[in-house]
C-alpha atoms as a PDB file:
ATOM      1  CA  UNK A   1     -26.270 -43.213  27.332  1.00  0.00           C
ATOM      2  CA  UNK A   2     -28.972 -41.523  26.057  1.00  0.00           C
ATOM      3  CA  UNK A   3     -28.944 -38.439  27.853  1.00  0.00           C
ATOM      4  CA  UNK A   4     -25.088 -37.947  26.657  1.00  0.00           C
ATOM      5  CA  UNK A   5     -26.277 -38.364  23.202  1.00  0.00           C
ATOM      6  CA  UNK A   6     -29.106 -35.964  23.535  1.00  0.00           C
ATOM      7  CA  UNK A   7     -26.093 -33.692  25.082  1.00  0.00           C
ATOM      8  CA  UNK A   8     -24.133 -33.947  22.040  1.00  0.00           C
ATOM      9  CA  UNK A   9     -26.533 -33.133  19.513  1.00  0.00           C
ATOM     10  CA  UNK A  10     -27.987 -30.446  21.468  1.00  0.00           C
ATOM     11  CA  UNK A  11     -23.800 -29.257  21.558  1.00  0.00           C
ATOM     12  CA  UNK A  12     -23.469 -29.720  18.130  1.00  0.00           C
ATOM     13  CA  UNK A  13     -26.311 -27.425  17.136  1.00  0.00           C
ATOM     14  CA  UNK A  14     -25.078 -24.515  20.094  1.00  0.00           C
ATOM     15  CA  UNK A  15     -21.466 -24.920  18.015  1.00  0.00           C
ATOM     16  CA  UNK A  16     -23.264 -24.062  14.625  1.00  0.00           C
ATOM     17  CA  UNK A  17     -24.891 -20.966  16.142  1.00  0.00           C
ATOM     18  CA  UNK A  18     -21.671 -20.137  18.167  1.00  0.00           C
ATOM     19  CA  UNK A  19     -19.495 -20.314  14.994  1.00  0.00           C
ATOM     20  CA  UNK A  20     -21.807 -18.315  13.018  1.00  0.00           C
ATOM     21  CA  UNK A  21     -22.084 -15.627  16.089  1.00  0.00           C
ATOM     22  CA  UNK A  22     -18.563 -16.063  16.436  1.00  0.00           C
ATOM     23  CA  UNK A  23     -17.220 -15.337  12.753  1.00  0.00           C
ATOM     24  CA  UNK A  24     -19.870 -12.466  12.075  1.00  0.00           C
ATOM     25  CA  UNK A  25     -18.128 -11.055  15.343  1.00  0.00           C
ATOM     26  CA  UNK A  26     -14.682 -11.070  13.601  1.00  0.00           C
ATOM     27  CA  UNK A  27     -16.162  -9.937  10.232  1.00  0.00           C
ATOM     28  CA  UNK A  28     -17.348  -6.855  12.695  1.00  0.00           C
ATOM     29  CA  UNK A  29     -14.145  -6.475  14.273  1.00  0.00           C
ATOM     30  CA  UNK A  30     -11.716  -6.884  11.181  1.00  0.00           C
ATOM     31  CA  UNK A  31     -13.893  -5.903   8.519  1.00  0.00           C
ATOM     32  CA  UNK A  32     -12.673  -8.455   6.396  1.00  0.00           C
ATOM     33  CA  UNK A  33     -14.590  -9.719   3.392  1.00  0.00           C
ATOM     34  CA  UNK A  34     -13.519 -12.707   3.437  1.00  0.00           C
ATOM     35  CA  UNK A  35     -14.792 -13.339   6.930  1.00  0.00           C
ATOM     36  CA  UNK A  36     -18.237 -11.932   6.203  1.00  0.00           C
ATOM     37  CA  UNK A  37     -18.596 -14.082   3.873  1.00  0.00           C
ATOM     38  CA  UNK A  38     -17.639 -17.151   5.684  1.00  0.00           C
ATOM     39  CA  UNK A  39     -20.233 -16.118   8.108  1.00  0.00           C
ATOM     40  CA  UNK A  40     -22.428 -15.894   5.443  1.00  0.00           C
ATOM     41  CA  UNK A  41     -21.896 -19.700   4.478  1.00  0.00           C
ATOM     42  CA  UNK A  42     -21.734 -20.724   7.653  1.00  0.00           C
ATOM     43  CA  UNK A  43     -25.585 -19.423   8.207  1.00  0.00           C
ATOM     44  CA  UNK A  44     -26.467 -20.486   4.743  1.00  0.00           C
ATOM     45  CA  UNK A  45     -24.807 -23.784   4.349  1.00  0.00           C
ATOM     46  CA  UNK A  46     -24.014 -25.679   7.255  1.00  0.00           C
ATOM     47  CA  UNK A  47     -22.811 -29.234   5.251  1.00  0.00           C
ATOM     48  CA  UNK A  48     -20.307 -27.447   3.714  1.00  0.00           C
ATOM     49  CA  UNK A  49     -16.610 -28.916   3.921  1.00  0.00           C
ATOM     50  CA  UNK A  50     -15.088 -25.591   5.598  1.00  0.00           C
ATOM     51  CA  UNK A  51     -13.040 -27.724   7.761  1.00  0.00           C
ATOM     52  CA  UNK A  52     -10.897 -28.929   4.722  1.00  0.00           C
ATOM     53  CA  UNK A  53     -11.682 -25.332   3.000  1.00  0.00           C
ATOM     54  CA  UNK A  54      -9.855 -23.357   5.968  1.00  0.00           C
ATOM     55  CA  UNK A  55      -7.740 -25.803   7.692  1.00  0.00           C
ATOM     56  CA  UNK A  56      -4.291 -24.045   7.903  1.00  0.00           C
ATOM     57  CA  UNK A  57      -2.345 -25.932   5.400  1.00  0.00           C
ATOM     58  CA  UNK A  58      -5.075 -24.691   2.877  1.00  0.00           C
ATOM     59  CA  UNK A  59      -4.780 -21.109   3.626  1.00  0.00           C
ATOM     60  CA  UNK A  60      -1.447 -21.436   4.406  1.00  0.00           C
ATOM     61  CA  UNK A  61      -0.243 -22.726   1.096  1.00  0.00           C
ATOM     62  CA  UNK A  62      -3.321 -19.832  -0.475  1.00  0.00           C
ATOM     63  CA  UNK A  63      -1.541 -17.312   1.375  1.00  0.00           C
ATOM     64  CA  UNK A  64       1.950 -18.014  -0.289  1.00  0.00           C
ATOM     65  CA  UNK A  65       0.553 -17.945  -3.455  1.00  0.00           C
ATOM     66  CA  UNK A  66      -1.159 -14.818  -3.296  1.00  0.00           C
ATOM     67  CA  UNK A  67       2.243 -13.118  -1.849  1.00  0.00           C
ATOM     68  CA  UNK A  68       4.460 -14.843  -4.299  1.00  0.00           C
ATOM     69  CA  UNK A  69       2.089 -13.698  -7.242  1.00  0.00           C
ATOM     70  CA  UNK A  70       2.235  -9.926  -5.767  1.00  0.00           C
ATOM     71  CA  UNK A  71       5.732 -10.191  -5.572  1.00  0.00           C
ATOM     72  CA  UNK A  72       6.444 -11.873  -8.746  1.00  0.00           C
ATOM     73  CA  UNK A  73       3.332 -10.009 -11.116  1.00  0.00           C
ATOM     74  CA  UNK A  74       2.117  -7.568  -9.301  1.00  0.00           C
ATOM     75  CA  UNK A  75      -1.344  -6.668  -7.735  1.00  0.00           C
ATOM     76  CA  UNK A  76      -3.027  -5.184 -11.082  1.00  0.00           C
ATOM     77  CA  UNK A  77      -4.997  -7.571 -12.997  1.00  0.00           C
ATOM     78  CA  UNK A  78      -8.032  -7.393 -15.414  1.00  0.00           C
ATOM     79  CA  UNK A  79      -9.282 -10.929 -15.324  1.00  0.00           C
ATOM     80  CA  UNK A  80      -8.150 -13.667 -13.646  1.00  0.00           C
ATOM     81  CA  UNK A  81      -9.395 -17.108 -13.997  1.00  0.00           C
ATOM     82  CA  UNK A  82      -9.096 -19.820 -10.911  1.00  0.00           C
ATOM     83  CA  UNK A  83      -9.845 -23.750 -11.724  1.00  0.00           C
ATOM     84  CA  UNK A  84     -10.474 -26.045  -9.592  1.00  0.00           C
ATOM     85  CA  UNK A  85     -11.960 -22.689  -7.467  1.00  0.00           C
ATOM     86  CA  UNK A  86     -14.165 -24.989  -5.022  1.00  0.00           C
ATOM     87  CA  UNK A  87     -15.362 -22.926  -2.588  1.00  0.00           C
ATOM     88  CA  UNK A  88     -13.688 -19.642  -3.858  1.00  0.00           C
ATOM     89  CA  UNK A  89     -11.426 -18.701  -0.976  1.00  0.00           C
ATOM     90  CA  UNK A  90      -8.518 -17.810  -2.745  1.00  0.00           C
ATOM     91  CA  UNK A  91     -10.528 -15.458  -4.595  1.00  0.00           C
ATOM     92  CA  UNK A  92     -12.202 -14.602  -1.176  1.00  0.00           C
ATOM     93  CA  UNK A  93      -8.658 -13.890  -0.640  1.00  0.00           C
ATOM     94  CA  UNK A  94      -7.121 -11.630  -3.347  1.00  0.00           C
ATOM     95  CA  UNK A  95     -10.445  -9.710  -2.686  1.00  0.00           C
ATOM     96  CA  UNK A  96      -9.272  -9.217   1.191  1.00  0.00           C
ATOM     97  CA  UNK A  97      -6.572  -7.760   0.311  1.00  0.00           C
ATOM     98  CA  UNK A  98      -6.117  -4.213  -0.584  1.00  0.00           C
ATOM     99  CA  UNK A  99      -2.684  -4.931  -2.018  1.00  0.00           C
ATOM    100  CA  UNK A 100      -4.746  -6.106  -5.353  1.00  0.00           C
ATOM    101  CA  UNK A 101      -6.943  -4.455  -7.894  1.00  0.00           C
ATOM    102  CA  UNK A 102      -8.999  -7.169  -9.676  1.00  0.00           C
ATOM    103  CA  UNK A 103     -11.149  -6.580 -12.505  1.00  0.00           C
ATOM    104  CA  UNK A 104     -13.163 -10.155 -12.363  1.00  0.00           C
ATOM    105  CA  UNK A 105     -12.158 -13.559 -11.097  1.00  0.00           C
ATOM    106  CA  UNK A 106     -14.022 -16.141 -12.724  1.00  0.00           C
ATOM    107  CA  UNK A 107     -13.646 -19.143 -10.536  1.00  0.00           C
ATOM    108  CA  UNK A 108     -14.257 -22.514 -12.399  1.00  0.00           C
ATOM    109  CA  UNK A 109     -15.153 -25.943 -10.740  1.00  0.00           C
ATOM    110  CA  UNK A 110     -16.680 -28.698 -12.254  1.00  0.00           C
ATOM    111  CA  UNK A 111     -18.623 -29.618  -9.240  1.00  0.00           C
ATOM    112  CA  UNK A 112     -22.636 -28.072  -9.944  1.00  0.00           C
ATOM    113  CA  UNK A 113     -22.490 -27.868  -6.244  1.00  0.00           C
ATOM    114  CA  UNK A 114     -19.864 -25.649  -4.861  1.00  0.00           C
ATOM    115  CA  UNK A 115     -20.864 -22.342  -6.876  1.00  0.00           C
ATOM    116  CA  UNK A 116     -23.761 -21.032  -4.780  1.00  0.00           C
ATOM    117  CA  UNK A 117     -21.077 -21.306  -2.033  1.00  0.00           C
ATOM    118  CA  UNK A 118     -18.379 -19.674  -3.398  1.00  0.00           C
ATOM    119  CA  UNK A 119     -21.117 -17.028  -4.716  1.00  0.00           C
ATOM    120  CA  UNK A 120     -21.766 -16.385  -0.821  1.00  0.00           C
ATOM    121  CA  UNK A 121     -18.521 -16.589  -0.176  1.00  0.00           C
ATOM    122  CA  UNK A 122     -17.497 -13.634  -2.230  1.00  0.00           C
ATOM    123  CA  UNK A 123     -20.742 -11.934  -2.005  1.00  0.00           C
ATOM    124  CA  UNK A 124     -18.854  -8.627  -1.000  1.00  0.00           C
ATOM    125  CA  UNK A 125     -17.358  -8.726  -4.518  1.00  0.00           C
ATOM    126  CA  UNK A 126     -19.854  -8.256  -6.508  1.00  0.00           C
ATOM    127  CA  UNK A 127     -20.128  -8.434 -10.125  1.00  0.00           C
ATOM    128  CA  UNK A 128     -16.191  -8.368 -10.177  1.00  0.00           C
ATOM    129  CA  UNK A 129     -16.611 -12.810  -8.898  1.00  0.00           C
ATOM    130  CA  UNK A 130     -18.256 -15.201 -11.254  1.00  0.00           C
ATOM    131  CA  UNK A 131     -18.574 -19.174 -10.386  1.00  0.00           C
ATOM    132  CA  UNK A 132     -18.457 -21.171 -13.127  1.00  0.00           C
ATOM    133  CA  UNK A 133     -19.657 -24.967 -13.370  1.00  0.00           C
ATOM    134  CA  UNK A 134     -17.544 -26.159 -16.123  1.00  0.00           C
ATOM    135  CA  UNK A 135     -14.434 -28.979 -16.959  1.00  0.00           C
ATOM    136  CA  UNK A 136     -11.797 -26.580 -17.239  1.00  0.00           C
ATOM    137  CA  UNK A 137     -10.629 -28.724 -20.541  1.00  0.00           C
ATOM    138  CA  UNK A 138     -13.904 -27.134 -22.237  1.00  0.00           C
ATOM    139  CA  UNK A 139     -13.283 -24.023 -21.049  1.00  0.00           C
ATOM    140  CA  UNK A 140     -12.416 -21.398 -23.763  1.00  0.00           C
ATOM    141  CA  UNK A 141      -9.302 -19.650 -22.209  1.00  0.00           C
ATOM    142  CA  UNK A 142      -8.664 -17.878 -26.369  1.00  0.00           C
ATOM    143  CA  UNK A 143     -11.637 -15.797 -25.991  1.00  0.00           C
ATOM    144  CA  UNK A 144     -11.752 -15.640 -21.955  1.00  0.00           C
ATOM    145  CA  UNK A 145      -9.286 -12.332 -22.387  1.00  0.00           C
ATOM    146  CA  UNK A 146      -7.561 -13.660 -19.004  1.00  0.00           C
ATOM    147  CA  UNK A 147      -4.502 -12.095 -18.449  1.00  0.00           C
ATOM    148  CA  UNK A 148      -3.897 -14.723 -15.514  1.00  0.00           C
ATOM    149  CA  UNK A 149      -5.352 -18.291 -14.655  1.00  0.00           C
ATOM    150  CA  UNK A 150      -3.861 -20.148 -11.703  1.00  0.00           C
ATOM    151  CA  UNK A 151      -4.237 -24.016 -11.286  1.00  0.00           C
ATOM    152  CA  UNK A 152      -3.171 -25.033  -7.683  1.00  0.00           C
ATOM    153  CA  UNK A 153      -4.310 -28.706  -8.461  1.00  0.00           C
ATOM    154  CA  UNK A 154      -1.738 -29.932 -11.260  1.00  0.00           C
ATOM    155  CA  UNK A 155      -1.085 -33.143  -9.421  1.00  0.00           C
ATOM    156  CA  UNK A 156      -4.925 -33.667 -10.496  1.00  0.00           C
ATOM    157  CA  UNK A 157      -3.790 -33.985 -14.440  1.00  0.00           C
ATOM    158  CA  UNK A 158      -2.978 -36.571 -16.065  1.00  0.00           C
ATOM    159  CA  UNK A 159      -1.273 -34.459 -18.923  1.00  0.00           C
ATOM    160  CA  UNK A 160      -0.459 -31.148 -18.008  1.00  0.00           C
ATOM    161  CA  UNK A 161       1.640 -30.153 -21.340  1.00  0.00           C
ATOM    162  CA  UNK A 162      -1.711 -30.942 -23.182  1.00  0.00           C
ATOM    163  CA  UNK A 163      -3.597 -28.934 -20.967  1.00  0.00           C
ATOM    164  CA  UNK A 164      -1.166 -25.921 -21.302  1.00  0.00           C
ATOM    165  CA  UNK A 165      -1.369 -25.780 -24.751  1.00  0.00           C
ATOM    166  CA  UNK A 166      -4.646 -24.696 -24.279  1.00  0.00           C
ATOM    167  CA  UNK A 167      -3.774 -21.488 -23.188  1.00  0.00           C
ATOM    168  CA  UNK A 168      -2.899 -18.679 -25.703  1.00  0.00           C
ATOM    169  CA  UNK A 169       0.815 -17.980 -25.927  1.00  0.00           C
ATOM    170  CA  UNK A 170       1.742 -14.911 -23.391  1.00  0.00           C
ATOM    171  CA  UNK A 171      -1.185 -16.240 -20.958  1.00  0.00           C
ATOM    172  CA  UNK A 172       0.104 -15.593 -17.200  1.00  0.00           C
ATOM    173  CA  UNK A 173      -0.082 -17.866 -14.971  1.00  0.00           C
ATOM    174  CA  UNK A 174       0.659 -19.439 -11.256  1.00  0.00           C
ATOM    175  CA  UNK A 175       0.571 -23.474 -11.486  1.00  0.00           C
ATOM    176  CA  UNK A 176       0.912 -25.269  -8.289  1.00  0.00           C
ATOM    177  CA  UNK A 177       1.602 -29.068  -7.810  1.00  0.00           C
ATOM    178  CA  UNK A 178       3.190 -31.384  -5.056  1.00  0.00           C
ATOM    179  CA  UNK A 179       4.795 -34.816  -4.227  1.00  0.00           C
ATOM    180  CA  UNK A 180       2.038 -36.121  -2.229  1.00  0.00           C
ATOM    181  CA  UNK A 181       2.243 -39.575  -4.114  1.00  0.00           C
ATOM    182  CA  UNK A 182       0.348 -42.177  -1.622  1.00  0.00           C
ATOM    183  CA  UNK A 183      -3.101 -39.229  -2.013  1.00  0.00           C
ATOM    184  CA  UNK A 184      -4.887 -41.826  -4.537  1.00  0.00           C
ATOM    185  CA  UNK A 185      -6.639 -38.698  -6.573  1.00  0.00           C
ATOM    186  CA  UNK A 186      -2.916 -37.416  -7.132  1.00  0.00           C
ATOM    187  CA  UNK A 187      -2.288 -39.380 -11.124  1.00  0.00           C
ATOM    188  CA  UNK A 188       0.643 -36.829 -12.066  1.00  0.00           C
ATOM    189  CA  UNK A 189       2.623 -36.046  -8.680  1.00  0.00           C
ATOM    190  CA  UNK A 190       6.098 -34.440  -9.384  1.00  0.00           C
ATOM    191  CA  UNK A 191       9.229 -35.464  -6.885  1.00  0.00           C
ATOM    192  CA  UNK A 192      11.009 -32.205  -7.029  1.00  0.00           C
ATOM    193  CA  UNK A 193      10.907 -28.557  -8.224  1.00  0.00           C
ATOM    194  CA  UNK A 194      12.863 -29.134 -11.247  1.00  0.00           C
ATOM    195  CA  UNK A 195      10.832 -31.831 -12.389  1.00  0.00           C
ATOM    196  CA  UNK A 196       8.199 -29.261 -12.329  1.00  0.00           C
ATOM    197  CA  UNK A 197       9.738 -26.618 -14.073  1.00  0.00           C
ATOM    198  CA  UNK A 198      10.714 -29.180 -16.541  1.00  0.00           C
ATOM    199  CA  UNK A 199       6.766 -30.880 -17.164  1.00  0.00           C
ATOM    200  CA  UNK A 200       5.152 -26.668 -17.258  1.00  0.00           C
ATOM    201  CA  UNK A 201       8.267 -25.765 -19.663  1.00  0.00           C
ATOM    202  CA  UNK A 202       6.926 -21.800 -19.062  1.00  0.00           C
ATOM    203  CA  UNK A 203       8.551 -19.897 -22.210  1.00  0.00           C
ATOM    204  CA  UNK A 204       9.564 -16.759 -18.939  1.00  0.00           C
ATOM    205  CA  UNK A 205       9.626 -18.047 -15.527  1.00  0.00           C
ATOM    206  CA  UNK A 206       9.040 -14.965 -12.885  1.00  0.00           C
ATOM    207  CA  UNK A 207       9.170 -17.376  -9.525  1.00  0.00           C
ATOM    208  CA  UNK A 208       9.793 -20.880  -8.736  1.00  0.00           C
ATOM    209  CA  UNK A 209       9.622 -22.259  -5.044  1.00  0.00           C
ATOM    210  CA  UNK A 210       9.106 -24.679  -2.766  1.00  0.00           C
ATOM    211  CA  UNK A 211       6.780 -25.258   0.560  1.00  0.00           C
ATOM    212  CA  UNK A 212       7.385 -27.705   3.050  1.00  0.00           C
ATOM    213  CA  UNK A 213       3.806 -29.055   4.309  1.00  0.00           C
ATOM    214  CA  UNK A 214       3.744 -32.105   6.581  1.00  0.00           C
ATOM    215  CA  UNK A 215       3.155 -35.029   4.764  1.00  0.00           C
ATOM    216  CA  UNK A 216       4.504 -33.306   1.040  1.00  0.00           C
ATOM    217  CA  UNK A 217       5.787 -30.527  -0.302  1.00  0.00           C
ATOM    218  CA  UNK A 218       4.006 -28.030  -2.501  1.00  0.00           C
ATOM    219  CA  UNK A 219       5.656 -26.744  -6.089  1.00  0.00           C
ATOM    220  CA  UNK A 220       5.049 -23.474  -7.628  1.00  0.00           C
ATOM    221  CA  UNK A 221       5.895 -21.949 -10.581  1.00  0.00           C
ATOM    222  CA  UNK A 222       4.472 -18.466 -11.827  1.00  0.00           C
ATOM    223  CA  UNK A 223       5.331 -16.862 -15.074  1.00  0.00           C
ATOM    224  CA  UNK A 224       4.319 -16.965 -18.830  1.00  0.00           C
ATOM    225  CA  UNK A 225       3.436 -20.069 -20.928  1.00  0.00           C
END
């Protein structure tokens, strides 16, 4: 028992350094950003939840944003602000893609400890990525100049009109939300689209759609509060 113990440690630690050899392989191969960056946190900070980060419904439901928004707004954007940014891979991920020309994405997160990984993350970016530790009810969005702030994590407010009004009148914006009821950190779930549409009440609506997941479905709306 003891020797297969020793065995999986000793596995465990050979995984690490295969992953990390493994990912700065496909950063070499693809020259993606977004995958030198991963192998970047990978090296740097091995506790990390990338599991939850990149698991496929994650990037999957990242992925139709960002082509939604492109199709919807186009690529062009000064300043765009992301709450709830965690980790930063959907910036990691409008920076991947040469389809967009950012100014600065500000990502926002009120956990002190996820911005020196999103930093790494989007290390490639430059000074165009900033990670910011802040509520995103203190943030000030009137003199932010954003011309875009996405909130993928609605379902985490209890009063999203309230929060809304925060914005200045014109502000762009992609909301996601979903009707993942039984999650217990969901306190404002919506059961349809409509419903959706109807608690945002965007003054212009550009796109409004659906995405079948496995256990929910995800709600988006993108337009103009």
């Amino acid at each position: 028992m003891m020797k297969t113990t020793r065995t999986n440690e000793a596995n465990t630690i050979d995984w690490h350094e295969s992953a990390f050899d493994i990912i700065r392989g496909l950063a070499a191969y693809t020259g993606s950003s977004l995958v030198e960056g991963l192998a970047k946190v990978v090296a740097k900070y091995p506790d990390a939840d990338l599991g939850t980060a990149f698991n496929h419904k994650q990037v999957g439901s990242k992925i139709w944003a960002r082509d939604r928004l492109f199709e919807s707004l186009g690529g062009k954007f000064n300043h765009i602000v992301v709450l709830g940014g965690w980790y930063g891979v959907l910036s990691a991920m409008f920076f991947d893609d040469s389809r967009f020309e950012i100014g600065l994405i500000e990502s926002v997160d009120v956990d002190p400890e996820v911005a020196e990984v999103a930093e790494t993350l989007n290390v490639k970016a430059g000074e165009r990525f900033r990670a910011i530790t802040q509520d995103m009810y203190t943030f000030d969005y009137e003199t932010s100049g954003a011309d875009l702030v996405i909130n993928t994590s609605c379902e985490h407010i209890a009063d999203l009109p309230a929060w809304l009004s925060l914005l200045p009148r014109g502000t762009q914006v992609l909301l996601q939300s979903n009707d993942y009821f039984s999650e217990p950190t969901h306190i404002n779930c919506v059961s349809s689209l409509d419903a959706f549409r109807e608690q945002t009440a965007l003054g212009h609506v550009a796109f409004a759609g659906s995405l079948a997941m496995k256990k929910y479905t995800r709600f988006m709306v993108i337009g103009t509060v």
